[in-house]
Protein backbone atom coordinates (compact mmCIF):
# COMPACT_ATOMS: atom_id res chain seq x y z
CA UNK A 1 24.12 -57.31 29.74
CA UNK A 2 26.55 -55.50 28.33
CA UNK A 3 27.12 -53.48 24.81
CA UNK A 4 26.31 -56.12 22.21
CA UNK A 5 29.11 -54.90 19.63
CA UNK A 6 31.46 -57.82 20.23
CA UNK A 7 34.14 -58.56 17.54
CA UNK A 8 33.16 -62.27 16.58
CA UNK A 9 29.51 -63.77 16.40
CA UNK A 10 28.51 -67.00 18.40
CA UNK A 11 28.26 -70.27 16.21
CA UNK A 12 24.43 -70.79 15.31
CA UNK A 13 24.02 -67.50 15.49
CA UNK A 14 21.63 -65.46 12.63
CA UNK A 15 23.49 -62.33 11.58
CA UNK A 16 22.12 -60.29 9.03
CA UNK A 17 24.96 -59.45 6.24
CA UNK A 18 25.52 -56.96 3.40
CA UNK A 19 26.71 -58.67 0.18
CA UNK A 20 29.95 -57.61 -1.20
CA UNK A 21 31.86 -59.50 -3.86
CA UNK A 22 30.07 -62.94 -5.27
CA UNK A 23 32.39 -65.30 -7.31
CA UNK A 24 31.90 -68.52 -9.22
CA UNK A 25 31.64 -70.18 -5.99
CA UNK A 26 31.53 -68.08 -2.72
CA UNK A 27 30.02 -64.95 -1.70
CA UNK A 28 31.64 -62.50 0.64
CA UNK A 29 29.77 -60.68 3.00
CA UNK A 30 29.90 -58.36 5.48
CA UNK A 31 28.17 -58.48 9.25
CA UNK A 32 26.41 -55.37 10.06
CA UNK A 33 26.36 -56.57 13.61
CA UNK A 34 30.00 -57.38 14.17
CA UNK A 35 31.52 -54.22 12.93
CA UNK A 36 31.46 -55.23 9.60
CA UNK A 37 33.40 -57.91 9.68
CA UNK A 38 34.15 -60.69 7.00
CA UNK A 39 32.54 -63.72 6.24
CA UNK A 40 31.96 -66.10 3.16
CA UNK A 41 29.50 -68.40 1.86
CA UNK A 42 30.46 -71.30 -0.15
CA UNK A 43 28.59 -71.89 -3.02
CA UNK A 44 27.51 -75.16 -1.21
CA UNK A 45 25.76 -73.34 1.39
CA UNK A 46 24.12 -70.47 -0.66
CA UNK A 47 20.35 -72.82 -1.67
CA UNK A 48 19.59 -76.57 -1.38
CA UNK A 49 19.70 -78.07 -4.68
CA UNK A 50 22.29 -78.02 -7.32
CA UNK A 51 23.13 -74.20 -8.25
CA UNK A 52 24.13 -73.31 -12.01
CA UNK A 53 24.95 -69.98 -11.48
CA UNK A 54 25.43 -68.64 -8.02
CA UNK A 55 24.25 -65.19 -8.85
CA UNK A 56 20.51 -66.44 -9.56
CA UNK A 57 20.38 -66.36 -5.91
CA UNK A 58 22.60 -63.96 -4.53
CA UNK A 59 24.06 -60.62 -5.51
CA UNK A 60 26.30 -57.59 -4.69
CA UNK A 61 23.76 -55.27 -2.82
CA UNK A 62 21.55 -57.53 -1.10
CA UNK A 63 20.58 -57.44 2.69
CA UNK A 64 20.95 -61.48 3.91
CA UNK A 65 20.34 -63.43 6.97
CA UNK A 66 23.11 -66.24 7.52
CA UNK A 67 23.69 -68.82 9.74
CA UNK A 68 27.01 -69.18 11.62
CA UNK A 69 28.78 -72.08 10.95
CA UNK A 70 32.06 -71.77 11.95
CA UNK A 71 34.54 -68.90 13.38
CA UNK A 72 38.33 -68.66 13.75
CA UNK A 73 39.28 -65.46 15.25
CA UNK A 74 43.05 -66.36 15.16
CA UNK A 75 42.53 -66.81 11.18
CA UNK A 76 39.86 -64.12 10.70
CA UNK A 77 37.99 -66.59 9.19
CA UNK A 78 33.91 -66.72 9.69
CA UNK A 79 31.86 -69.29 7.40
CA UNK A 80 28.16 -69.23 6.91
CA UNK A 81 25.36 -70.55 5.82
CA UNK A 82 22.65 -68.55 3.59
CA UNK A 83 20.56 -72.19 2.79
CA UNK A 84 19.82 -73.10 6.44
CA UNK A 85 17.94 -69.96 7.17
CA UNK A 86 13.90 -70.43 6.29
CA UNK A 87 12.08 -67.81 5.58
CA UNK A 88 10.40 -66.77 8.97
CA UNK A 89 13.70 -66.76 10.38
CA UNK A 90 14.65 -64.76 7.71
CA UNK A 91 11.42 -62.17 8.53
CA UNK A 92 12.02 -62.39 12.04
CA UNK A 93 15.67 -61.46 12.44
CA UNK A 94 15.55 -58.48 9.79
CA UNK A 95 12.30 -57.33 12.04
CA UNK A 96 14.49 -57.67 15.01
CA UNK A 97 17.72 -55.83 13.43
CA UNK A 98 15.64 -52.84 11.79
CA UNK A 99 14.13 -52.52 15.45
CA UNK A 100 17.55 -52.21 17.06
CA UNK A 101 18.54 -50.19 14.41
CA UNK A 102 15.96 -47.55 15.23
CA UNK A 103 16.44 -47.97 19.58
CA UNK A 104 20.14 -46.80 18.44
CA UNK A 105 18.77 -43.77 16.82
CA UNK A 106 16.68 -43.10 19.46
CA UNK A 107 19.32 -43.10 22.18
CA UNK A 108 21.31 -40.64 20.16
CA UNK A 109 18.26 -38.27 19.78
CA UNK A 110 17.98 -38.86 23.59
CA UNK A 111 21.42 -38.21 24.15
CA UNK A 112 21.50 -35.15 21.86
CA UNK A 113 18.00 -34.03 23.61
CA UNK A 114 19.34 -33.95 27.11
CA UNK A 115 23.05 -32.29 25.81
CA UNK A 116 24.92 -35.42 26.34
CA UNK A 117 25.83 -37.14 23.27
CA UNK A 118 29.17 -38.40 24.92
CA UNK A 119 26.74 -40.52 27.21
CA UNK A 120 25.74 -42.77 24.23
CA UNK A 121 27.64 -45.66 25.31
CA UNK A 122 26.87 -44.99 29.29
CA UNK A 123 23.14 -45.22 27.87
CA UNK A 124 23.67 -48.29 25.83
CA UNK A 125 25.21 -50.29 28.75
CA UNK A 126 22.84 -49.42 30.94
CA UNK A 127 19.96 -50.35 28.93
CA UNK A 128 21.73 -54.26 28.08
CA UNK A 129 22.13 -54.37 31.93
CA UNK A 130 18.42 -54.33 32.48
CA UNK A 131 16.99 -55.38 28.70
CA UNK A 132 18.17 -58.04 26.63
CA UNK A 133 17.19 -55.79 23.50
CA UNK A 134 16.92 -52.04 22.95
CA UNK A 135 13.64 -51.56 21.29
CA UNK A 136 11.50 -53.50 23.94
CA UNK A 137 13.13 -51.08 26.16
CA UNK A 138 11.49 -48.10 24.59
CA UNK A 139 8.13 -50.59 24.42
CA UNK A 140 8.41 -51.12 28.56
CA UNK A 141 8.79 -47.00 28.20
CA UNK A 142 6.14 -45.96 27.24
CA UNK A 143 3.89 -48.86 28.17
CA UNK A 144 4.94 -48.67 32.13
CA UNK A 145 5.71 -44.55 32.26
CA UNK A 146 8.58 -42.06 32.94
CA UNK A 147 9.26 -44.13 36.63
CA UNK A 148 10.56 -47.71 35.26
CA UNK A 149 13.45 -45.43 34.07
CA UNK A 150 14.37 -44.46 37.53
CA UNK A 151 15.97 -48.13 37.55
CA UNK A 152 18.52 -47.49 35.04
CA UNK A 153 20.53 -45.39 37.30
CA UNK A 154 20.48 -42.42 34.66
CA UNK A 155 21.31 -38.73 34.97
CA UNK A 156 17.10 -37.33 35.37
CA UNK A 157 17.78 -35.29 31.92
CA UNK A 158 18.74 -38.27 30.15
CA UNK A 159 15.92 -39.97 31.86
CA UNK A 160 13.43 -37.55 31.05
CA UNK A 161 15.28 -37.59 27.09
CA UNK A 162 14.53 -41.00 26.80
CA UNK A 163 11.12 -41.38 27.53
CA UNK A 164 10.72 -38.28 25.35
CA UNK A 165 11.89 -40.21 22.50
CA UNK A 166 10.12 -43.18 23.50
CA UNK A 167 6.61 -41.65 23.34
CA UNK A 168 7.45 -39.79 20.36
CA UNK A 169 8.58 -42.52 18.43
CA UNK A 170 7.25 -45.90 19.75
CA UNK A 171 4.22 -47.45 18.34
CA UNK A 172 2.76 -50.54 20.62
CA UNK A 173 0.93 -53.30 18.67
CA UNK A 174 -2.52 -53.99 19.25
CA UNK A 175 -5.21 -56.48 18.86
CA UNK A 176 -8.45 -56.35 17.71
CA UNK A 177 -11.97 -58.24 18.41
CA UNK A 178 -15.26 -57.86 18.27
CA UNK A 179 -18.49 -59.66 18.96
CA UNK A 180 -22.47 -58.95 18.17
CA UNK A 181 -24.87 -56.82 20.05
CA UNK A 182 -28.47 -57.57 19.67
CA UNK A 183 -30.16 -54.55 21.21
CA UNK A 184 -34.41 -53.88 21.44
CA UNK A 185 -36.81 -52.27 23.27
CA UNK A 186 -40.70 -52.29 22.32
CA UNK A 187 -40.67 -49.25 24.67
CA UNK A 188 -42.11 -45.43 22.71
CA UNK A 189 -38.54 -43.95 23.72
CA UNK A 190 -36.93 -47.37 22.83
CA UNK A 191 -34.65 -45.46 20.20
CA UNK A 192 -33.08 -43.37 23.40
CA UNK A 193 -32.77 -46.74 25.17
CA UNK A 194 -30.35 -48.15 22.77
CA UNK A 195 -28.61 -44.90 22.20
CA UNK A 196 -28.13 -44.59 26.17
CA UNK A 197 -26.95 -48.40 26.06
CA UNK A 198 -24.55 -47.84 22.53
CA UNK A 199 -22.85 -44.91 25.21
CA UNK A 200 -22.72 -46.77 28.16
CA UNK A 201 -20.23 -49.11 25.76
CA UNK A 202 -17.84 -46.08 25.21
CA UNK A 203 -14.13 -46.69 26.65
CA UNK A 204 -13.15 -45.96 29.74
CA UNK A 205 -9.50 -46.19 28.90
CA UNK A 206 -7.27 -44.27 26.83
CA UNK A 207 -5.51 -48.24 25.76
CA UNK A 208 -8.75 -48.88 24.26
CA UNK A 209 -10.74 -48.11 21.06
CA UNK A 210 -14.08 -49.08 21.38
CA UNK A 211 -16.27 -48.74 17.47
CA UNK A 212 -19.77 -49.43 17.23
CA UNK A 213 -20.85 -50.29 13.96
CA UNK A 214 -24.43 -50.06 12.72
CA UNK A 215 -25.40 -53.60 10.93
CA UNK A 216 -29.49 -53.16 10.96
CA UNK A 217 -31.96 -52.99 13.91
CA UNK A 218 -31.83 -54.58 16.27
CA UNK A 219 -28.05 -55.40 15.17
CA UNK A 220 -24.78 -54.04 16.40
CA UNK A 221 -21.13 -54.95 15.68
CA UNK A 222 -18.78 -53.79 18.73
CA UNK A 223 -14.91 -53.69 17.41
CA UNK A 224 -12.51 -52.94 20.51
CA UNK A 225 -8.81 -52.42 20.08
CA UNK A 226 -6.47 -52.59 22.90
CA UNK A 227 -2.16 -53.25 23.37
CA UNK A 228 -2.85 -56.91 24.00
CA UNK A 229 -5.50 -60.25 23.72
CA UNK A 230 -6.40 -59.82 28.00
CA UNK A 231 -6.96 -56.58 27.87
CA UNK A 232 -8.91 -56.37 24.75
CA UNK A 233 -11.33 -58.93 25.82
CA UNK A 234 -11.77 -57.43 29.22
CA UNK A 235 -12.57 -54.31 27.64
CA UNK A 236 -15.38 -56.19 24.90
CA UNK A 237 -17.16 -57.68 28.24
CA UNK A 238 -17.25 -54.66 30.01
CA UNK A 239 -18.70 -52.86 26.83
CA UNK A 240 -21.16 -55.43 26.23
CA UNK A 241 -21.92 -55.90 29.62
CA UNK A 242 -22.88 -52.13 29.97
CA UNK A 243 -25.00 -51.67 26.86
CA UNK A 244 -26.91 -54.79 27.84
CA UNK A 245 -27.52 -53.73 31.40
CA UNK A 246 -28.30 -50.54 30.34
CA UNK A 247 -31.20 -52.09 27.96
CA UNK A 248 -32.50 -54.87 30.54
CA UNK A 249 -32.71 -51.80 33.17
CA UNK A 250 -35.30 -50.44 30.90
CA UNK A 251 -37.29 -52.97 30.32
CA UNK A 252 -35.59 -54.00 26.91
CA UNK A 253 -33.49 -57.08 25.48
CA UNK A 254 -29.55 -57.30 24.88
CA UNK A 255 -27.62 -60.10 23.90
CA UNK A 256 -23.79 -60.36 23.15
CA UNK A 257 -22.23 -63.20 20.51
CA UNK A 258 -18.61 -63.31 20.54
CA UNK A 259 -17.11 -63.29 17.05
CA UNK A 260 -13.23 -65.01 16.49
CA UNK A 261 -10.68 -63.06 17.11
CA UNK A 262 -9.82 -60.17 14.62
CA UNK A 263 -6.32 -59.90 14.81
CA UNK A 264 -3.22 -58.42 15.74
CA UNK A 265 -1.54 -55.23 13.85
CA UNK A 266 0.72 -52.97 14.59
């Protein structure tokens, strides 16, 4: 895919605006997308309901998501719609935008890195050829290593520039769960048992965080954090797993209960 700065948006499109000028009954906007260009939103389309005064719900300064409803390039005309946007579309698209934002950044710190800032746009088109977005470039970066770059066809400095950036700058989301240990030995060294068994659940992966938390003989909580749900779980059974082998090895008891799932974060 190629550089996404095209001059006119798609209808149905979300496009996240600047507010410039709001009358009696339209706001003008302008598309931070597209160049900054032009677009207005009848009064009619600004919030469902009948409005008294249009500036109750929009004003000069604000950051909006619209909804394309209608471009004429020939006219320079592009309508929108503010009320047909809810508000996880809202969330979603700014997310999405202030992502892109930041890849843009990132590939002129790259650029500047590797003494080639008139490569930006080379850069840019290479990464829509492969990547339908720029941020979940940098993600596939620094989650796969320097080599999935070698696909992009890119000079090795500006290569080596971007996945500089990319591990200096990207921060992967992860999930967290946790589950129950039930740990006890009647044994005269039984406090060394469980401490052998509590290290045996340490991680074996950098990706993971493995926490053991401390709830009350014989009681242990087990927390692991990992980049996603599949690998987090395979890393609480193989924690689990270990501490209670460990403990059955010597003689003792071990038990696992799976608790729900914790969460996701960034």
């Amino acid at each position: 895919m190629q550089e996404k700065e095209r001059n006119w948006p798609e209808l149905g499109e979300l496009v996240v605006c600047s507010v410039k000028n709001v009358k009696d009954f339209v706001a003008f906007v302008s598309l931070d997308e597209y160049n900054d260009q032009e677009g207005l939103i009848p009064i009619s389309e600004i919030a469902r309901g009948w409005i008294k005064y249009i500036r109750d719900h929009i004003r000069e300064g604000q950051k909006v998501v619209c909804k394309v409803l209608n471009v004429d390039s020939q006219k320079g005309h592009i309508d929108l719609s503010l009320k047909d946007v809810n508000e996880h579309q809202r969330r979603e698209k700014i997310r999405i935008w202030k992502n892109e934002s930041k890849a843009r950044k990132w590939i002129g710190f790259a650029a500047k890195e590797a003494g080639r800032e008139d490569a930006i746009p080379a850069i840019t088109d290479a990464l829509y050829r492969e990547y339908s977005d720029l941020h979940p470039a940098f993600e596939e970066f620094v989650q796969e290593g320097r080599g999935v770059l070698d696909k992009l066809g890119l000079e090795k400095p500006i290569a080596d520039a971007l996945f500089k950036i990319a591990s200096e700058n990207v921060k992967l989301p992860t999930v967290t769960i946790a589950g129950d240990l039930f740990l006890q030995s009647t044994k005269s060294d039984g406090v060394n048992i469980i401490r052998r068994a509590l290290r045996s659940a340490e991680p074996k992966s950098e990706d993971e965080h493995v926490e053991i938390i401390y709830l009350g003989a014989p009681n242990y909580r087990i927390k692991v954090s990992a980049p996603n749900y599949k690998d987090a779980e395979k890393a609480l059974e193989k924690a689990s797993s270990a501490a209670i082998g460990v403990m059955k090895r010597a003689g003792g008891e071990g038990r696992f209960t799976r608790k729900a799932k914790a969460g996701k974060h960034a």
